[in-house]
PDB file of N, CA and C in Angstrom:
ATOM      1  N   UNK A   1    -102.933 -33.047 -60.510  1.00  0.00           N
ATOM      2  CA  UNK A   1    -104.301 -32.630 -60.310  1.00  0.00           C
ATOM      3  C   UNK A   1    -104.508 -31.269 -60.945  1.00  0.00           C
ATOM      4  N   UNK A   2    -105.253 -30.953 -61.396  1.00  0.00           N
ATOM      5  CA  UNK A   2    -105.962 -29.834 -62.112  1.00  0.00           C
ATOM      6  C   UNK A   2    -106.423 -28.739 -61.639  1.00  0.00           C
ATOM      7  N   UNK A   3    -106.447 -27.572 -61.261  1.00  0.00           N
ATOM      8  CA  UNK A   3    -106.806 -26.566 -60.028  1.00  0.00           C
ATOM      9  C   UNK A   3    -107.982 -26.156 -61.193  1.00  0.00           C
ATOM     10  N   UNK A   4    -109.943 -26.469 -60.733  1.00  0.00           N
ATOM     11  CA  UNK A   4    -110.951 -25.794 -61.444  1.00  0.00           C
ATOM     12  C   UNK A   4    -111.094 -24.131 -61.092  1.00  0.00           C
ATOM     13  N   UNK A   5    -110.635 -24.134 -59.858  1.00  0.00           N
ATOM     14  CA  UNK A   5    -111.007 -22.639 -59.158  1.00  0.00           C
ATOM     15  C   UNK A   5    -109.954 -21.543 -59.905  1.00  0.00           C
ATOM     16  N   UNK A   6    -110.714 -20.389 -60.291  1.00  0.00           N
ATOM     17  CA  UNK A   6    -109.431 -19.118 -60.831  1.00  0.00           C
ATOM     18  C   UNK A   6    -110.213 -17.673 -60.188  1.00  0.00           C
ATOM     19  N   UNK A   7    -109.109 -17.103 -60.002  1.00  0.00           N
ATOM     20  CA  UNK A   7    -109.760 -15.992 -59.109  1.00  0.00           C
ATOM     21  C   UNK A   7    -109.267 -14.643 -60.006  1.00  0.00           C
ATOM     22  N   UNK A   8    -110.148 -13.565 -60.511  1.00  0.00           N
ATOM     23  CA  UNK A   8    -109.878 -12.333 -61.534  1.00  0.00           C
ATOM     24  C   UNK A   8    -109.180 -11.616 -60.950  1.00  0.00           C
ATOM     25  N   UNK A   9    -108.101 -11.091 -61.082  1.00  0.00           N
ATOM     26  CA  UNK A   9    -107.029 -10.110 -60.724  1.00  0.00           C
ATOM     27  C   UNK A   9    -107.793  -8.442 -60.313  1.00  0.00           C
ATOM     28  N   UNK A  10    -108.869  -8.603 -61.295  1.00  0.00           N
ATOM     29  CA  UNK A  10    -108.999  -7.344 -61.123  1.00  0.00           C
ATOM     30  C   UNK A  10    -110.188  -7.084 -59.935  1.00  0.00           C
ATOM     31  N   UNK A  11    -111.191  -7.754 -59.827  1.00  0.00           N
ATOM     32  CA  UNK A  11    -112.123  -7.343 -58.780  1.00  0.00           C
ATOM     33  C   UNK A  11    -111.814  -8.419 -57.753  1.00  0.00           C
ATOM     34  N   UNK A  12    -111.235  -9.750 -57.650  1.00  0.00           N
ATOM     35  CA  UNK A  12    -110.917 -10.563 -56.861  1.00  0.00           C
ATOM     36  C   UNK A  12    -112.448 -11.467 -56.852  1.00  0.00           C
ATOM     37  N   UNK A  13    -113.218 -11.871 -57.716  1.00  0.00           N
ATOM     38  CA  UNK A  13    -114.254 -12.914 -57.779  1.00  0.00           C
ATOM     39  C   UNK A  13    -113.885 -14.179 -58.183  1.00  0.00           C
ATOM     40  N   UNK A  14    -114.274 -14.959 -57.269  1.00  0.00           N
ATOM     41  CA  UNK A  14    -113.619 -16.800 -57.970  1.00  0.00           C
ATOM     42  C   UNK A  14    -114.779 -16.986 -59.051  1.00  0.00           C
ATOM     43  N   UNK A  15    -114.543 -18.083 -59.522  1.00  0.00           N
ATOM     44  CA  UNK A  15    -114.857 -18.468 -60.686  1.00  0.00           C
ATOM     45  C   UNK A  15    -114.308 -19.558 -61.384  1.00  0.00           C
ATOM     46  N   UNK A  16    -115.504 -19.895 -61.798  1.00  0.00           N
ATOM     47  CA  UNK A  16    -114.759 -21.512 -62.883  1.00  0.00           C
ATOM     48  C   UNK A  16    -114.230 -21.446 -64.088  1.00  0.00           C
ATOM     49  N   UNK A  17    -114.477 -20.244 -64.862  1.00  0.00           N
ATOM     50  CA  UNK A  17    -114.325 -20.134 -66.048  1.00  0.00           C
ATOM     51  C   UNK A  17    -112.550 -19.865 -66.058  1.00  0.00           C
ATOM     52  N   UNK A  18    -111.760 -20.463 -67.317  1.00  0.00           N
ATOM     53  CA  UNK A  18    -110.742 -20.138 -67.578  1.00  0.00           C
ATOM     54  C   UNK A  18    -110.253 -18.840 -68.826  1.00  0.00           C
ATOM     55  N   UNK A  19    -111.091 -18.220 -69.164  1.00  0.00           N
ATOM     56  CA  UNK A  19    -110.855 -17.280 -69.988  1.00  0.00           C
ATOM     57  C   UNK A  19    -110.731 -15.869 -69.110  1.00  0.00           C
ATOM     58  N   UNK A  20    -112.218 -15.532 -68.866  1.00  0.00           N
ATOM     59  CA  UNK A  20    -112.229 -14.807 -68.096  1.00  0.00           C
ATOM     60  C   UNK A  20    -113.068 -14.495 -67.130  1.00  0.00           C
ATOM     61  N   UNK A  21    -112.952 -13.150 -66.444  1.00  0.00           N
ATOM     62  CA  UNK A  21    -114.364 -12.715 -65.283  1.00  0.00           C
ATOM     63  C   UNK A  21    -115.635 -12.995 -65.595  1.00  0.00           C
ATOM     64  N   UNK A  22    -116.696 -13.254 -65.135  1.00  0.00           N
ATOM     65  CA  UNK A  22    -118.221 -12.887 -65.488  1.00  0.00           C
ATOM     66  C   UNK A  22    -118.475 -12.126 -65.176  1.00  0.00           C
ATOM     67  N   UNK A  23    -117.965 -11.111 -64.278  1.00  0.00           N
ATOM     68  CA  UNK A  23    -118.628 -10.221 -63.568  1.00  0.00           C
ATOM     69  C   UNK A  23    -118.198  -8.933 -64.331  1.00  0.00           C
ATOM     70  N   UNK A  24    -116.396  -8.717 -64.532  1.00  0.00           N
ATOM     71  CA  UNK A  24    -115.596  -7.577 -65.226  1.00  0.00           C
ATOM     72  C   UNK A  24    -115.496  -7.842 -66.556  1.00  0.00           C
ATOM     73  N   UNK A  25    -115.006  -9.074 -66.648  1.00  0.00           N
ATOM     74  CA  UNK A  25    -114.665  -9.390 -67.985  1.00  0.00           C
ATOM     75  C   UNK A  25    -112.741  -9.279 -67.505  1.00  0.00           C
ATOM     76  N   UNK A  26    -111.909  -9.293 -66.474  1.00  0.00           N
ATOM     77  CA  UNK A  26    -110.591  -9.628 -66.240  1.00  0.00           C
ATOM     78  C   UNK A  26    -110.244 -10.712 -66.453  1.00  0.00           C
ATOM     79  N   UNK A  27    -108.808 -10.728 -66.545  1.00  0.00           N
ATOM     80  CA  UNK A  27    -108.230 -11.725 -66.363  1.00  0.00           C
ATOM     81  C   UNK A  27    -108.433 -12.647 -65.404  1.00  0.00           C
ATOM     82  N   UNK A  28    -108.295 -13.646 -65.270  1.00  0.00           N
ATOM     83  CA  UNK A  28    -108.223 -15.063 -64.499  1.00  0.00           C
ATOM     84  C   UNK A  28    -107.357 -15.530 -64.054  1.00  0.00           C
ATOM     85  N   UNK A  29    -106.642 -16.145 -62.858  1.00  0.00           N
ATOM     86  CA  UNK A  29    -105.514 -17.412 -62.879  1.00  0.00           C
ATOM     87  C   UNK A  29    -105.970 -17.500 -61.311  1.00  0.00           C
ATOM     88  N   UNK A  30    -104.871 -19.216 -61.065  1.00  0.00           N
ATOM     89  CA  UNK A  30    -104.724 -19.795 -60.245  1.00  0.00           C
ATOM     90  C   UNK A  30    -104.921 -19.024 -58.855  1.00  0.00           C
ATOM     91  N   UNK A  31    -105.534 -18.912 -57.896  1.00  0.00           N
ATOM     92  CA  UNK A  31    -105.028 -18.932 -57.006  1.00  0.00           C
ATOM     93  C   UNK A  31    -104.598 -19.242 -55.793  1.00  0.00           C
ATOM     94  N   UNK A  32    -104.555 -20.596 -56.009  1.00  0.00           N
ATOM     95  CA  UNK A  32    -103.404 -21.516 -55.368  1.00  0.00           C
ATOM     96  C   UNK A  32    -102.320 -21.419 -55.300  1.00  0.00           C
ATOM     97  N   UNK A  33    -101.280 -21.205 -54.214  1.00  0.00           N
ATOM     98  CA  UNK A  33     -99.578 -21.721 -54.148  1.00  0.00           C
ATOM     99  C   UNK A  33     -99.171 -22.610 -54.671  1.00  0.00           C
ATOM    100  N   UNK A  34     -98.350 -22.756 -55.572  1.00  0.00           N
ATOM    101  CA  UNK A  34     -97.565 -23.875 -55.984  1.00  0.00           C
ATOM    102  C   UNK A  34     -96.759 -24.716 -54.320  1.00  0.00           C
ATOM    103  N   UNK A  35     -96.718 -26.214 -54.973  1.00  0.00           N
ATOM    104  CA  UNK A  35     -96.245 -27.090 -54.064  1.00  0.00           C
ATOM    105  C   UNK A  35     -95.195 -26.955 -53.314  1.00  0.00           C
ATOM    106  N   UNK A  36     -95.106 -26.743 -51.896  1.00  0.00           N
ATOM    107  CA  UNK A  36     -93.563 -26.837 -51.653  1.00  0.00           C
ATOM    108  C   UNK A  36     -92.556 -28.014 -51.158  1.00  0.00           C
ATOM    109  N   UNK A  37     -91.478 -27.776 -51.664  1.00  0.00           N
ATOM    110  CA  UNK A  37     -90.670 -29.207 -51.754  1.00  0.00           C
ATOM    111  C   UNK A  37     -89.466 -28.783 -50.654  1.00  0.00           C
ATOM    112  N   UNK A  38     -89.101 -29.353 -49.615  1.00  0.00           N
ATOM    113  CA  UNK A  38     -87.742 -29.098 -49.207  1.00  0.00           C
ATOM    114  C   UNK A  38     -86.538 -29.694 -50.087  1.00  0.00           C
ATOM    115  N   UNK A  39     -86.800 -30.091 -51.048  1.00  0.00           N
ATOM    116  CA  UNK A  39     -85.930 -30.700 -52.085  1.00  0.00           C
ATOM    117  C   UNK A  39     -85.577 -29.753 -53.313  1.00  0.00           C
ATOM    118  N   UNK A  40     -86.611 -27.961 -53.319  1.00  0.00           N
ATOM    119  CA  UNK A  40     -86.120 -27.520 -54.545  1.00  0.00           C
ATOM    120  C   UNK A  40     -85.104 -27.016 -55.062  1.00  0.00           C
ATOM    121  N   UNK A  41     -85.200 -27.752 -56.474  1.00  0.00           N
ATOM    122  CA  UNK A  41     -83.675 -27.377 -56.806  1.00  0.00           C
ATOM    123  C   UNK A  41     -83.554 -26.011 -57.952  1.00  0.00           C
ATOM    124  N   UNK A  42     -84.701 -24.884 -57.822  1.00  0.00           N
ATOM    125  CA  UNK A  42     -84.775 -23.866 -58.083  1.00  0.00           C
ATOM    126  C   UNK A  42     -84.711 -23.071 -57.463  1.00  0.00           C
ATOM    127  N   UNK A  43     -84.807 -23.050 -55.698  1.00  0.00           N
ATOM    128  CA  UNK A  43     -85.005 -21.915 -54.813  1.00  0.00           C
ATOM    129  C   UNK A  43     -83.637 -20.972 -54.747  1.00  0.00           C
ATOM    130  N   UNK A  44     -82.906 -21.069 -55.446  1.00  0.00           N
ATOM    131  CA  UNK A  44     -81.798 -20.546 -55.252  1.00  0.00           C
ATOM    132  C   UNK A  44     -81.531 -20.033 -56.663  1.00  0.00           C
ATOM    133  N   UNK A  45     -82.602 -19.945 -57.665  1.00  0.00           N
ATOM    134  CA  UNK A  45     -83.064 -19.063 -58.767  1.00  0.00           C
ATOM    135  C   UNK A  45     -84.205 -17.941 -58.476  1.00  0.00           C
ATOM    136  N   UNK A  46     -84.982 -18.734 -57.785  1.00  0.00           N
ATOM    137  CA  UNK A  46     -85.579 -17.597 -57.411  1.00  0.00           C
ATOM    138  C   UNK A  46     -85.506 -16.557 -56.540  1.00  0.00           C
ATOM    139  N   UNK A  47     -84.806 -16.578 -55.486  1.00  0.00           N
ATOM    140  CA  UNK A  47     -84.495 -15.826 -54.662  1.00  0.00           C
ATOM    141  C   UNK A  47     -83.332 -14.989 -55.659  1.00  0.00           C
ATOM    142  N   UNK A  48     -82.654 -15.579 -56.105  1.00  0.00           N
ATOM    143  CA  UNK A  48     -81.999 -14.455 -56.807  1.00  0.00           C
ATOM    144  C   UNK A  48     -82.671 -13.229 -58.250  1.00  0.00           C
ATOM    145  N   UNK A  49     -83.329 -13.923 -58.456  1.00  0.00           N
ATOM    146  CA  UNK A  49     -84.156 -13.154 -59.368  1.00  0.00           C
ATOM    147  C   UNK A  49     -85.458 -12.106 -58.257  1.00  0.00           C
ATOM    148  N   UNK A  50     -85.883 -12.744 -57.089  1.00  0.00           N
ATOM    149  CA  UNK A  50     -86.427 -11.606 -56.385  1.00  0.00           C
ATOM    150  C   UNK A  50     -85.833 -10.551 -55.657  1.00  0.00           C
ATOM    151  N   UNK A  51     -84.040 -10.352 -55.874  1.00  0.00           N
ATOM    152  CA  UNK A  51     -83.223  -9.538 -55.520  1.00  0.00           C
ATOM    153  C   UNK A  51     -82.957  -8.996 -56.033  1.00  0.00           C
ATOM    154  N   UNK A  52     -82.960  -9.542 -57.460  1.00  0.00           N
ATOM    155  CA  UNK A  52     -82.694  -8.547 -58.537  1.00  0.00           C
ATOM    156  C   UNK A  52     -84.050  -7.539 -59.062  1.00  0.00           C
ATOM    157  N   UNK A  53     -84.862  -7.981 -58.655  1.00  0.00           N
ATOM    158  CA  UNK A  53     -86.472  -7.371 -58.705  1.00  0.00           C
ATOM    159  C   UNK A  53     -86.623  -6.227 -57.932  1.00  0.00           C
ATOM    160  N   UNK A  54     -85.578  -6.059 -56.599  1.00  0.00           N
ATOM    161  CA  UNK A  54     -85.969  -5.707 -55.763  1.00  0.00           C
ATOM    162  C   UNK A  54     -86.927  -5.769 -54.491  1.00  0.00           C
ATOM    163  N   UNK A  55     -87.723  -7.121 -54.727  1.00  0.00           N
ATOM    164  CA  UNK A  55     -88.776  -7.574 -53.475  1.00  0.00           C
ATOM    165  C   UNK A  55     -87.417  -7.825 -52.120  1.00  0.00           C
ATOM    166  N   UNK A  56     -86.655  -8.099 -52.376  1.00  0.00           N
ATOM    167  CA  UNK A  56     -85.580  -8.812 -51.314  1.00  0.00           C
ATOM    168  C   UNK A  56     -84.587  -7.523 -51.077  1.00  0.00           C
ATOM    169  N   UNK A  57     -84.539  -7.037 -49.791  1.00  0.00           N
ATOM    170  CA  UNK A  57     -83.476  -5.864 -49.468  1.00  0.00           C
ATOM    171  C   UNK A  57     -82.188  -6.503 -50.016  1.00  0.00           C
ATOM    172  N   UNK A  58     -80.930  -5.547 -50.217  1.00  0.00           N
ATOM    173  CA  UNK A  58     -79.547  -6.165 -50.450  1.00  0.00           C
ATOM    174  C   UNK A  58     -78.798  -7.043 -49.740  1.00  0.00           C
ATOM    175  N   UNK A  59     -78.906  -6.394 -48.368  1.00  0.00           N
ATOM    176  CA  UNK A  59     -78.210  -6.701 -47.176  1.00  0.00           C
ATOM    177  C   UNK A  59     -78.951  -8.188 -46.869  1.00  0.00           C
ATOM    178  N   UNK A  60     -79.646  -8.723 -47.279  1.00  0.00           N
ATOM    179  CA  UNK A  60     -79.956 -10.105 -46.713  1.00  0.00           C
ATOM    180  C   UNK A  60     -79.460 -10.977 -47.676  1.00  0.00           C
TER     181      UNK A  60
END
């Protein structure tokens, strides 16, 4: 399925358009969550890459 809704990063206005704001002229994207699967077989890429980012303390 196709997500029509995109919401501008910069002032936070939804919108249909995929380029950009009408209002700022910002950027656009999704803002919807991606699907979750108890089956993913990436979550154990990402969590390591958000440790290495620093979002994730060491000790956990």
């Amino acid at each position: 399925m196709k997500w029509l809704l995109r919401k501008c990063t910069r002032c936070g206005a939804y919108t249909l358009r995929r380029d950009a704001c009408p209002r700022c002229g910002g950027p656009v994207k999704v803002p919807h969550p991606p699907r979750f699967s108890p089956e993913d077989k990436y979550l154990k890429y990402r969590y390591m890459m958000k440790k290495l980012a620093g979002e994730i303390p060491e000790d956990c």
